[in-house]
Protein backbone atom coordinates (compact mmCIF):
# COMPACT_ATOMS: atom_id res chain seq x y z
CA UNK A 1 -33.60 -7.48 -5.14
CA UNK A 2 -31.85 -8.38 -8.56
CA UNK A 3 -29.22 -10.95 -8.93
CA UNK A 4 -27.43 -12.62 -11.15
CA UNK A 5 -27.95 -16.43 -11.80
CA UNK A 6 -25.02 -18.31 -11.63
CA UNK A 7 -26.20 -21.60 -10.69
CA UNK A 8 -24.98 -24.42 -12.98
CA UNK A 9 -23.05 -27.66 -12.43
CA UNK A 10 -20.25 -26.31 -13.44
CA UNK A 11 -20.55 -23.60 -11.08
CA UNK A 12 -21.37 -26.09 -8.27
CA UNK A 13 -18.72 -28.21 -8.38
CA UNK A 14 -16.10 -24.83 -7.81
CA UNK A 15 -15.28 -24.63 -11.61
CA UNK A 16 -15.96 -21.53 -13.65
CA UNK A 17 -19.24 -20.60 -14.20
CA UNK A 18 -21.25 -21.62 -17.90
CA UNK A 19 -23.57 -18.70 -18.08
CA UNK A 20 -22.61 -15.84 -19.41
CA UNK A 21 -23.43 -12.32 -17.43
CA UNK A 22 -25.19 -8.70 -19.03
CA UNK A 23 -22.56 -6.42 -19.25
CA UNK A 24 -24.95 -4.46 -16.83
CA UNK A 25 -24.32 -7.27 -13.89
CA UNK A 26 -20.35 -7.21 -15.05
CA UNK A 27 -20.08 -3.78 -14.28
CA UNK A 28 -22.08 -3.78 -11.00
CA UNK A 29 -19.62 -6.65 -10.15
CA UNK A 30 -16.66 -4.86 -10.97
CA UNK A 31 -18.23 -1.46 -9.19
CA UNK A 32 -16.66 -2.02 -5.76
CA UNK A 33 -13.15 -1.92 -7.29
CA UNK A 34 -13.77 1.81 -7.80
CA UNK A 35 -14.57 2.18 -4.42
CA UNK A 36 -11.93 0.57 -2.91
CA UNK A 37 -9.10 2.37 -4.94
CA UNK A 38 -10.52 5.55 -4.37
CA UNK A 39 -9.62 4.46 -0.48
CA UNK A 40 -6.12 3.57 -2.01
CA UNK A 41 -5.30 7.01 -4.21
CA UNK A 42 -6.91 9.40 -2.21
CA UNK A 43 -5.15 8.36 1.24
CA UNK A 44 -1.62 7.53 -1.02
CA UNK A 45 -1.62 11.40 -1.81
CA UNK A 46 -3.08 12.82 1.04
CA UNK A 47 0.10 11.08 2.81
CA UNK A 48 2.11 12.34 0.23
CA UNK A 49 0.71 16.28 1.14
CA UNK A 50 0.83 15.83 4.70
CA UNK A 51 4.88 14.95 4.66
CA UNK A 52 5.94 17.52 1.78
CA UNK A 53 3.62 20.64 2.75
CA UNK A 54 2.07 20.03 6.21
CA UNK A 55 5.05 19.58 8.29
CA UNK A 56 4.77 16.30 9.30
CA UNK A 57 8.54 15.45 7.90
CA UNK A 58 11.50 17.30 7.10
CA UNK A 59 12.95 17.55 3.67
CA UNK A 60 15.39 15.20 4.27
CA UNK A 61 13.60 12.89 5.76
CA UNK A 62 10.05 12.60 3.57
CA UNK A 63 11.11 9.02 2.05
CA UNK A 64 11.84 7.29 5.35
CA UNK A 65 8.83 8.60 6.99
CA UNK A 66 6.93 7.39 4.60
CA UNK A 67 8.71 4.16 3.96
CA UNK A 68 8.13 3.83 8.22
CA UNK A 69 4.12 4.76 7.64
CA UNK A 70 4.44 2.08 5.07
CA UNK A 71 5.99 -0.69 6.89
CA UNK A 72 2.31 -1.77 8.94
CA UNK A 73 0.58 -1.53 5.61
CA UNK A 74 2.51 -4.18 4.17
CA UNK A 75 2.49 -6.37 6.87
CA UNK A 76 -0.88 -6.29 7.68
CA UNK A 77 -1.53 -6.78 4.66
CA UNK A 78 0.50 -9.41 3.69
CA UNK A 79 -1.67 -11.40 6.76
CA UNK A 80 -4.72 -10.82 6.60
CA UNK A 81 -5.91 -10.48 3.04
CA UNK A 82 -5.28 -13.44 2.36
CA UNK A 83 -5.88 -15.64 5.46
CA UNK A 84 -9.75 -13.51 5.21
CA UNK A 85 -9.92 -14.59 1.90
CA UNK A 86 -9.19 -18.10 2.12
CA UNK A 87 -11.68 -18.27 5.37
CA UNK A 88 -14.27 -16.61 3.12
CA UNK A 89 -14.08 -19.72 0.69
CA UNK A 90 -15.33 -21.96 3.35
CA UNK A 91 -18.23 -19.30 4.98
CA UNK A 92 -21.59 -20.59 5.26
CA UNK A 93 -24.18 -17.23 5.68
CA UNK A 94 -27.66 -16.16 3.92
CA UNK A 95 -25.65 -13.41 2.22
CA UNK A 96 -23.21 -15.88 0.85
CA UNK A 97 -19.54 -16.45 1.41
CA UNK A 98 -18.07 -13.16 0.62
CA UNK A 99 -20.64 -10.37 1.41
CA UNK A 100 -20.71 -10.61 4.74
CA UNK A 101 -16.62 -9.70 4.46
CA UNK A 102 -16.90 -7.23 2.40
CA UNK A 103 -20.23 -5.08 4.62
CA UNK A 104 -17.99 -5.64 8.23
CA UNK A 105 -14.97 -4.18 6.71
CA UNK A 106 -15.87 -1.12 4.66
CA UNK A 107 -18.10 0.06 7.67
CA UNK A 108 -15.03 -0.25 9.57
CA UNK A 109 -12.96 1.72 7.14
CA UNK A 110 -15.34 4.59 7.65
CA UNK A 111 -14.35 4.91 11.25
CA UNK A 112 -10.98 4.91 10.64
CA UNK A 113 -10.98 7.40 7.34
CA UNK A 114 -12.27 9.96 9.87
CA UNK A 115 -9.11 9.30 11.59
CA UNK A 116 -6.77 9.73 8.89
CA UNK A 117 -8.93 12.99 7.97
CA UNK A 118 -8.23 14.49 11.37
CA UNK A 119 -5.02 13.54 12.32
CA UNK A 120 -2.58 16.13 13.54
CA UNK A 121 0.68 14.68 13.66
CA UNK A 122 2.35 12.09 11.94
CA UNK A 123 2.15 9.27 14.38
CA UNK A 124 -1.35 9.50 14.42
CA UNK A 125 -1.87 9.50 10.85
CA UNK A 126 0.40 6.38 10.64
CA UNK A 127 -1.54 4.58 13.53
CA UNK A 128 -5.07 5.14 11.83
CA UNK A 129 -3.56 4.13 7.93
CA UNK A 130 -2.46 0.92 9.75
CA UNK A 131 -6.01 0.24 11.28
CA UNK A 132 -7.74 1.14 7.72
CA UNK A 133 -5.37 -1.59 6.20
CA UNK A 134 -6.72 -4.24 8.62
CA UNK A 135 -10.20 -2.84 7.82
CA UNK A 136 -9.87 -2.93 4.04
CA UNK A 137 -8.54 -5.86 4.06
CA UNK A 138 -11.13 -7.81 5.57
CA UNK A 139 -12.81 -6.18 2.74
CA UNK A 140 -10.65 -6.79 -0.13
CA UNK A 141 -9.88 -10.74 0.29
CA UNK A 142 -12.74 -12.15 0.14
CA UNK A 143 -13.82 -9.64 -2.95
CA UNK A 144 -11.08 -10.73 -5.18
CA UNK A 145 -11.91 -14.10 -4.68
CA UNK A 146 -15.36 -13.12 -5.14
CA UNK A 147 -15.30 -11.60 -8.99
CA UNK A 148 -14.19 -15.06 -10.35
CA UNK A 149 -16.66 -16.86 -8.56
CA UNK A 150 -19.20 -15.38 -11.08
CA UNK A 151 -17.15 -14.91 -14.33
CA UNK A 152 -17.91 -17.61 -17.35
CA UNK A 153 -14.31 -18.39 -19.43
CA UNK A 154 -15.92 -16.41 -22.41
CA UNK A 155 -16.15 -13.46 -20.08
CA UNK A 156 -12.59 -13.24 -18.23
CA UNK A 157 -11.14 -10.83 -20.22
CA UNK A 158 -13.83 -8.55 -20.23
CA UNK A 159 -14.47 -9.17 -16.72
CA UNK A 160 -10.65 -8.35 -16.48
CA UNK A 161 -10.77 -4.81 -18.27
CA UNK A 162 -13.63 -3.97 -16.39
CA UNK A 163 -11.92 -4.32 -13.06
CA UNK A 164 -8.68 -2.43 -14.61
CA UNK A 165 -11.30 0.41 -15.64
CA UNK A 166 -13.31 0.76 -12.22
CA UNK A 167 -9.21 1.11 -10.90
CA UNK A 168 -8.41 3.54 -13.11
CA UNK A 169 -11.74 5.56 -11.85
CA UNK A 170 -11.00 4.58 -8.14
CA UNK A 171 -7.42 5.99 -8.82
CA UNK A 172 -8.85 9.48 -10.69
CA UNK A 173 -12.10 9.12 -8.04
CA UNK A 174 -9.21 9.56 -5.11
CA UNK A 175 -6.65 11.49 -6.91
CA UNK A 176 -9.72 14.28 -7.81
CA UNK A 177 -10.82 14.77 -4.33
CA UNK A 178 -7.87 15.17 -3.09
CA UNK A 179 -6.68 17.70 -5.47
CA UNK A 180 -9.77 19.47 -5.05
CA UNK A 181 -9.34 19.64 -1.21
CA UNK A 182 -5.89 21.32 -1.28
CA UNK A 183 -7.10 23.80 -3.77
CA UNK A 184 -10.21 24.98 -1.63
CA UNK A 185 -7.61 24.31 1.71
CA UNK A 186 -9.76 21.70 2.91
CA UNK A 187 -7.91 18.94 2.13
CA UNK A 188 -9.66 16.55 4.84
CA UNK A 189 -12.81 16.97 2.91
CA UNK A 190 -11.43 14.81 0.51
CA UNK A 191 -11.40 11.98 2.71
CA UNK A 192 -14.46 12.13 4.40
CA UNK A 193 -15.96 12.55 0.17
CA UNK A 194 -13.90 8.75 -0.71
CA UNK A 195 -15.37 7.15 2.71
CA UNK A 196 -18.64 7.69 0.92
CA UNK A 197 -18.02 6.62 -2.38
CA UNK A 198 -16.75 3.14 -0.87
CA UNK A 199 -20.10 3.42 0.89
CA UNK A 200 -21.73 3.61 -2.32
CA UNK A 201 -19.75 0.98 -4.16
CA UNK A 202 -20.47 -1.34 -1.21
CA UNK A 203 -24.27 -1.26 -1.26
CA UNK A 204 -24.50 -1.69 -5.03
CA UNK A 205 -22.58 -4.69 -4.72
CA UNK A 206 -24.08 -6.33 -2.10
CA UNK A 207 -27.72 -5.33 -2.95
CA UNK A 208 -27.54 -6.02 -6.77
CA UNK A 209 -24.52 -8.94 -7.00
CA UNK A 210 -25.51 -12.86 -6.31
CA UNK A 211 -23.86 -14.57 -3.73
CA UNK A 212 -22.32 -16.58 -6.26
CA UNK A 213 -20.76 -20.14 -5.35
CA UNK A 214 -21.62 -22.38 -2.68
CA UNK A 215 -19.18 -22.48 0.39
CA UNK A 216 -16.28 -25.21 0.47
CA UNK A 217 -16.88 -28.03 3.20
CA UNK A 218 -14.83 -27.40 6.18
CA UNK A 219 -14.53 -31.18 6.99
CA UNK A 220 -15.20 -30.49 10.83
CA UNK A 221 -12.16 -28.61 10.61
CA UNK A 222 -11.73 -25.91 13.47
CA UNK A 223 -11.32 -21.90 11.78
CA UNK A 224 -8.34 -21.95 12.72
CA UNK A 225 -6.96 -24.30 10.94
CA UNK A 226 -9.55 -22.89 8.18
CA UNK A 227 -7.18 -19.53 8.32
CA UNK A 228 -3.89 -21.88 8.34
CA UNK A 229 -4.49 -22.93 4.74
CA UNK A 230 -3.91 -19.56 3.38
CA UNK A 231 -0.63 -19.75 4.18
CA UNK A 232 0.10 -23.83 3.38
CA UNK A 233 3.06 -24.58 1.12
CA UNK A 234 0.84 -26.76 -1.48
CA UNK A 235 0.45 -23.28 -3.51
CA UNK A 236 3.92 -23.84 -4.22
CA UNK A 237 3.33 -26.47 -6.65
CA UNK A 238 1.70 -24.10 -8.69
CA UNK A 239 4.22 -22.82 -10.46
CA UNK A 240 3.02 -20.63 -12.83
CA UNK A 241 0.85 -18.86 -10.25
CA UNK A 242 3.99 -18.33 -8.18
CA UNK A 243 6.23 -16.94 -11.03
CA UNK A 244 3.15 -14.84 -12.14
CA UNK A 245 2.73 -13.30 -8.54
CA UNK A 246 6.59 -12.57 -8.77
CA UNK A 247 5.80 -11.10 -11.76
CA UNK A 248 3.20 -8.66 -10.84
CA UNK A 249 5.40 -7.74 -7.50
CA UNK A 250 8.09 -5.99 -9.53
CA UNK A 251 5.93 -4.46 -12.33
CA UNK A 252 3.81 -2.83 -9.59
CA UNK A 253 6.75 -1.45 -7.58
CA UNK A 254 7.98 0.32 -10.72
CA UNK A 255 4.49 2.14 -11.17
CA UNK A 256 4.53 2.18 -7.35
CA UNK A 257 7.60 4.87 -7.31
CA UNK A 258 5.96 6.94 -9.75
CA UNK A 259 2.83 7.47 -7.97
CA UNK A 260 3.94 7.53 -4.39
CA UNK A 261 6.89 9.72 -4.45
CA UNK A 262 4.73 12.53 -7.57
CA UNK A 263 4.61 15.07 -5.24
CA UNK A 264 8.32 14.79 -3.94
CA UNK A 265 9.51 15.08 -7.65
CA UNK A 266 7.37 18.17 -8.14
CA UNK A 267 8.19 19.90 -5.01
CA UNK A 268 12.41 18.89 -5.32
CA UNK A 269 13.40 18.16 -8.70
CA UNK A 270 11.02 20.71 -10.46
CA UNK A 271 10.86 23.55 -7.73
CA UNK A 272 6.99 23.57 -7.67
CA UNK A 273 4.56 24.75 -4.06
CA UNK A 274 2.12 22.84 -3.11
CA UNK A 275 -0.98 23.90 -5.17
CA UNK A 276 1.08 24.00 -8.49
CA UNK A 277 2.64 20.64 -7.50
CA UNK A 278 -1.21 18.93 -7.14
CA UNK A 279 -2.37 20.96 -10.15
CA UNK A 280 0.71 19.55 -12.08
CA UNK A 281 -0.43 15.80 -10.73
CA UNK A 282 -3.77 16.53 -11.77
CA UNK A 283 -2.65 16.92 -15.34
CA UNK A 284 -0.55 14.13 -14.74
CA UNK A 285 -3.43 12.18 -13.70
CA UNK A 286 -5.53 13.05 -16.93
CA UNK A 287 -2.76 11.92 -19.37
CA UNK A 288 -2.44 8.50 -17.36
CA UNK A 289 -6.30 8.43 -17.38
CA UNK A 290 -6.65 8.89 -20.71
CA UNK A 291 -3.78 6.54 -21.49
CA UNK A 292 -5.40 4.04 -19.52
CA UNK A 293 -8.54 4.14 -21.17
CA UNK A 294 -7.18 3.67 -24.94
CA UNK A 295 -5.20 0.90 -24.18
CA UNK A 296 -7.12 -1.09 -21.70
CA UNK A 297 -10.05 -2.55 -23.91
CA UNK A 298 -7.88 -3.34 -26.98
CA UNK A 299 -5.48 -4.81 -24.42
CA UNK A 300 -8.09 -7.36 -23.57
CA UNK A 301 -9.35 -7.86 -26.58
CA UNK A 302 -5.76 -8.91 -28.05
CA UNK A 303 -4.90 -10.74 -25.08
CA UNK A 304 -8.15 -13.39 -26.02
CA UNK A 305 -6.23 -13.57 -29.45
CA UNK A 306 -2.80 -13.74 -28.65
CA UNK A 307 -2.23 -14.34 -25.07
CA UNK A 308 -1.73 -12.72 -22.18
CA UNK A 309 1.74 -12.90 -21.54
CA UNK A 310 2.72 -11.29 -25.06
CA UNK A 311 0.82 -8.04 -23.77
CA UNK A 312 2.57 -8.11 -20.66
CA UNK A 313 5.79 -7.99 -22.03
CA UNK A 314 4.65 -5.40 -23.98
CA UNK A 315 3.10 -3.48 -20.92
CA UNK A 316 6.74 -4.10 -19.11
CA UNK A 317 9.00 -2.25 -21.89
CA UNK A 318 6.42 0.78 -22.13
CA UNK A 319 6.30 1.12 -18.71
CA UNK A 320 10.08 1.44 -18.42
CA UNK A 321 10.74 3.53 -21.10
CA UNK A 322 8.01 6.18 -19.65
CA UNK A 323 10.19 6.03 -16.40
CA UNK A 324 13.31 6.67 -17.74
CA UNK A 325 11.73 9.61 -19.97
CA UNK A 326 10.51 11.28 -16.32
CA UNK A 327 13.78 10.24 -14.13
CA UNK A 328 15.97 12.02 -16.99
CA UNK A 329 13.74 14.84 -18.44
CA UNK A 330 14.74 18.14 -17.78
CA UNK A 331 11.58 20.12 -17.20
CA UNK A 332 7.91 18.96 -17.11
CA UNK A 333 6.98 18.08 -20.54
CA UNK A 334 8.99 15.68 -20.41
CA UNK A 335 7.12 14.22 -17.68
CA UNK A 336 4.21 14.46 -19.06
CA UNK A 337 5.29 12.28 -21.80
CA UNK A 338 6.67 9.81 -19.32
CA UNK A 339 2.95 10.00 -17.85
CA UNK A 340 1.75 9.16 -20.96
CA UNK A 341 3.37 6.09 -21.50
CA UNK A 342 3.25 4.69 -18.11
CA UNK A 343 -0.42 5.28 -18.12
CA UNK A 344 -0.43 3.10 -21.23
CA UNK A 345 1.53 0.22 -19.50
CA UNK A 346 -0.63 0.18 -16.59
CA UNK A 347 -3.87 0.04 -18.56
CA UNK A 348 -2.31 -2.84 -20.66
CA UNK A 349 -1.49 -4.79 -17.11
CA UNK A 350 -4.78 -3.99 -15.71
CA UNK A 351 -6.68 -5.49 -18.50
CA UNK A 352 -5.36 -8.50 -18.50
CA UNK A 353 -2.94 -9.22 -15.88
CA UNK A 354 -5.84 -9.92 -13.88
CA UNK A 355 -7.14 -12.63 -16.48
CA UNK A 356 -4.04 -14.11 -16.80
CA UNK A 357 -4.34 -15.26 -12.88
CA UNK A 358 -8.02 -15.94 -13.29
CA UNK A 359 -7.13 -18.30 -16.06
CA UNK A 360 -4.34 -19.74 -13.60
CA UNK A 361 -6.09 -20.25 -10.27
CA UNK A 362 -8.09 -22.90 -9.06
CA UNK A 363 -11.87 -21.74 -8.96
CA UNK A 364 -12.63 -23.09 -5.79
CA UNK A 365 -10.03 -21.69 -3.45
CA UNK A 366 -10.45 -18.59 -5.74
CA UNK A 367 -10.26 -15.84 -2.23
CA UNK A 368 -7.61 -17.91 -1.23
CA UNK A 369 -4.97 -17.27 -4.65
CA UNK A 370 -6.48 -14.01 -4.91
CA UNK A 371 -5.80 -13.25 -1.71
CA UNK A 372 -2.10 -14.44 -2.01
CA UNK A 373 -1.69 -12.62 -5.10
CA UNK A 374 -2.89 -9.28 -4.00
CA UNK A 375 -0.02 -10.04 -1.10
CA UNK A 376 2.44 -9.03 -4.25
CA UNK A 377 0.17 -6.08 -4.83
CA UNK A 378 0.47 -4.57 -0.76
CA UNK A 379 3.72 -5.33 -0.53
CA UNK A 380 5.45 -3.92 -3.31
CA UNK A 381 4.00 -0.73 -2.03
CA UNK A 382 5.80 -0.71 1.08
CA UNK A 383 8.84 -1.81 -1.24
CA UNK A 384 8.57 0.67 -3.46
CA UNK A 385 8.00 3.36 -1.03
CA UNK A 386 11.50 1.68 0.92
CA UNK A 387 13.85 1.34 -1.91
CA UNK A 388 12.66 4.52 -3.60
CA UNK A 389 12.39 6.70 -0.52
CA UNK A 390 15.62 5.61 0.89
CA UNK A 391 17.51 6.13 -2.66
CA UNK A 392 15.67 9.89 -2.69
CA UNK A 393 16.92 11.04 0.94
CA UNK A 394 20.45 9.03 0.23
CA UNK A 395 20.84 10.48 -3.25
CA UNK A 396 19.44 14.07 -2.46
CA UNK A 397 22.04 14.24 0.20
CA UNK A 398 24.73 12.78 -1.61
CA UNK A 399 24.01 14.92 -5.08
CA UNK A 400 21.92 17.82 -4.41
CA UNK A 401 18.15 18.43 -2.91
CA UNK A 402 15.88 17.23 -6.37
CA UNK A 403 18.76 14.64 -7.60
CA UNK A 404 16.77 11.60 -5.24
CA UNK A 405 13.10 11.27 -6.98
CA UNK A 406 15.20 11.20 -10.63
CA UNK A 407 17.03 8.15 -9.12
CA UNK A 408 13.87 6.70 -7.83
CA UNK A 409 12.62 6.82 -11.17
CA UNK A 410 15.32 5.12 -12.94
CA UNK A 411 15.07 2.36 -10.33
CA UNK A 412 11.03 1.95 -11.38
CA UNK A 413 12.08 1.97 -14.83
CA UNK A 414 14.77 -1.31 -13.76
CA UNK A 415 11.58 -2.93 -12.02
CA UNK A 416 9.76 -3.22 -14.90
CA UNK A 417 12.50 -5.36 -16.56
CA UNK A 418 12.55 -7.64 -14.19
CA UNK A 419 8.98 -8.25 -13.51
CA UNK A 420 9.24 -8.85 -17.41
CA UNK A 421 12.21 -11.39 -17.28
CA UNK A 422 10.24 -13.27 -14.46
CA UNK A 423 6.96 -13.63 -16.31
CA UNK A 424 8.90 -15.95 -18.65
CA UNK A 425 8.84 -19.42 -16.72
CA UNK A 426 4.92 -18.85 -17.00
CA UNK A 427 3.04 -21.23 -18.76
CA UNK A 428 -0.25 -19.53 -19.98
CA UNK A 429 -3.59 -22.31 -20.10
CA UNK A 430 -5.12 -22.47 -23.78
CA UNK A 431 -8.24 -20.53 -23.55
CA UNK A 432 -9.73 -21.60 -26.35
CA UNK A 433 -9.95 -25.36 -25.50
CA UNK A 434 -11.69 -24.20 -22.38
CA UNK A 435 -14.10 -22.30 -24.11
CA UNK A 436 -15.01 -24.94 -26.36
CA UNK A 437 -15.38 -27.47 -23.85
CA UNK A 438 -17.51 -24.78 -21.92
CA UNK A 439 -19.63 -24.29 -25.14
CA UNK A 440 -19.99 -28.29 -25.59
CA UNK A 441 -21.39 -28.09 -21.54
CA UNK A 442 -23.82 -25.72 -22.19
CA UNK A 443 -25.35 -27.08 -25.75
């Protein structure tokens, strides 16, 4: 079995790794992200289909059922990613302290992706996407803690576009399935098809990956208090790390309305049936895709120059303006640019919003902050889908049937503002000193 050697002092002691990784073991790193999103995407629209074309909501009342499907998510979510994560840090195993996390939980999410696939009503469907958040979960803590547990400081904002590309695939992995299944009218085909790409991603990770640092010493302390830490109010002291999370919780529920309520703004505000509404999505998906991938690597690559935060901003105003274009466009081009633009704000935030907290966090309790920070990203889901949702069924009955996603949309485009204004009181670590100082270890 191949690994990558990560074994230094640096590495050791729960700082950030000296040696420098092939791009080869960066991307099989990274690979798992793909798999995971694809979960995320795929199940997001195959919601979305089930409540605007397969009866299992009312016109009326699509945004609250799925702002009630949504409400579990978040709190499970919000729980156990990172209370798993933290626990992770301290797991003694022969895998390592993250594997073993990340095997249990995506065999569980194939168990309950066949329930999602096959459910028949909505209460059912909303029962099994609550059980697959407790399953991916388990997964997903312990893996974002894992990725900086092998990264040198050289490497982070590669490392960082690399994990906003395997999203991006994940997203057009999920989204393509999906799209695929409504147009053959098989549309739980497309589920069982993502449950095997996470399969996939899983076992190249965990066959090909190191185990990567050692575990943290528990002290004697009982798990229990092991899974209390998570949650401690120490991480408050971190400042940055707190505005930062802030940060990323607004800018993601502005993307978040966008992508969860697509099909609603077809269906209402453009008149479109189901197939043309998932073939228009599709389109919309290659012009965020492509998008994505032009801005992402020069995003990084800039960031390592001038900062992260600088980008962000940047990410922030094109983001809103690509919201506003959709909410107030009269006809589809128009959304298509707004597509455009969004895709290049979220490919900006993906390649280095993820640095910026890797630079931030302390390496040791790295599943723990990850953990905590991905709470902003599960949560402004359910936030997103709330707000949004119950501004589309307030203003579509208020206005006029079509008048509620165009709302929505304006209210993303007000998120990203703010998620910009709050990134301010961040104070961004000088890279380069911790590069040299890396260089100086390893010479």
């Amino acid at each position: 079995m191949e690994t990558v050697p990560t074994e230094s002092p640096a590495a050791v002691a729960g700082e950030r790794p000296i040696v420098e990784l092939p791009i080869g073991h960066l991307v099989r790193i990274s690979l798992y992200w793909l798999g995971l999103t694809a979960i995320d995407g795929a199940v997001g629209l195959f919601i979305q289909n089930r409540l605007n074309f397969g009866g299992f909501a009312g016109s009326l009342d699509i945004g609250r059922t799925a702002f009630l499907i949504s409400i579990p998510v978040a709190v499970l979510s919000i729980l156990i990613q990172p209370t798993v994560g933290a626990i992770s840090d301290y797991t003694v195993s022969r895998w390592g302290r993250r594997k073993p996390y990340i095997v249990f939980g995506s065999l569980l999410d194939l168990v309950f992706l066949a329930g999602i696939a096959t459910a028949n009503n909505v209460v059912i469907l909303g029962a099994f996407v609550a059980l697959l958040t407790v399953s991916t979960n388990i997964a997903r803590g312990p893996f974002q803690g894992y990725v900086p547990d092998l990264i040198a400081e050289r490497q982070v904002g590669m490392a960082s576009a690399l994990v906003g590309l395997m999203q991006i695939l994940g997203n057009v992995t999920g989204f393509l399935l999906v799209t695929i299944g409504v147009a053959i009218g098989r549309i739980e085909l497309a589920i069982a098809a993502v449950a095997i790409v996470e399969l996939i991603t899983m076992v190249a990770v965990v066959i090909r990956v190191s185990p990567g640092l050692a575990p943290r010493d528990r002290a004697g302390r009982s798990w229990t208090d092991i899974a209390k830490t998570a949650w401690g109010t120490d991480i408050l002291k971190e400042r940055s790390y707190v505005w930062l999370v802030a940060s990323r919780f607004f800018f993601l529920m502005g993307g978040g309305i966008l992508v969860n309520f697509v099909i609603a703004y077809l269906k209402t505000s453009h008149g479109q049936l189901e197939q043309e509404a998932n073939g228009t999505n599709f389109m919309i998906l290659i012009i965020v895709v492509l998008a994505n991938l032009i801005a992402i690597i020069p995003s990084a690559r800039i960031s390592d120059r001038i900062g992260r935060k600088p980008v962000i901003y940047a990410s922030c105003v094109v983001g809103s303006v690509g919201l506003v274009i959709a909410g107030l466009g009269p006809s589809v081009p128009f959304a298509l640019i707004g597509a455009a633009l969004f895709g290049a704000s979220a490919g900006t935030f993906l390649a280095v919003d993820w640095a910026l907290i890797t630079d931030i966090i302390p390496r040791a309790s790295s599943g723990r902050y990850m953990g905590l920070s991905n709470v902003a990203t599960s949560s402004s889901t359910v936030f997103a889908v709330m707000t949004g949702g119950l501004l589309i069924d307030f203003v579509n009955s208020w206005i006029g049937l079509g008048s509620g996603p165009r709302a929505a949309y304006l209210l993303g485009a007000a998120y990203y503002i703010v998620a910009m204004f709050l990134l301010r009181p961040v104070v961004e670590p000088d890279r380069r000193s911790a590069t040299r100082e890396a260089s100086a270890v390893a010479a």
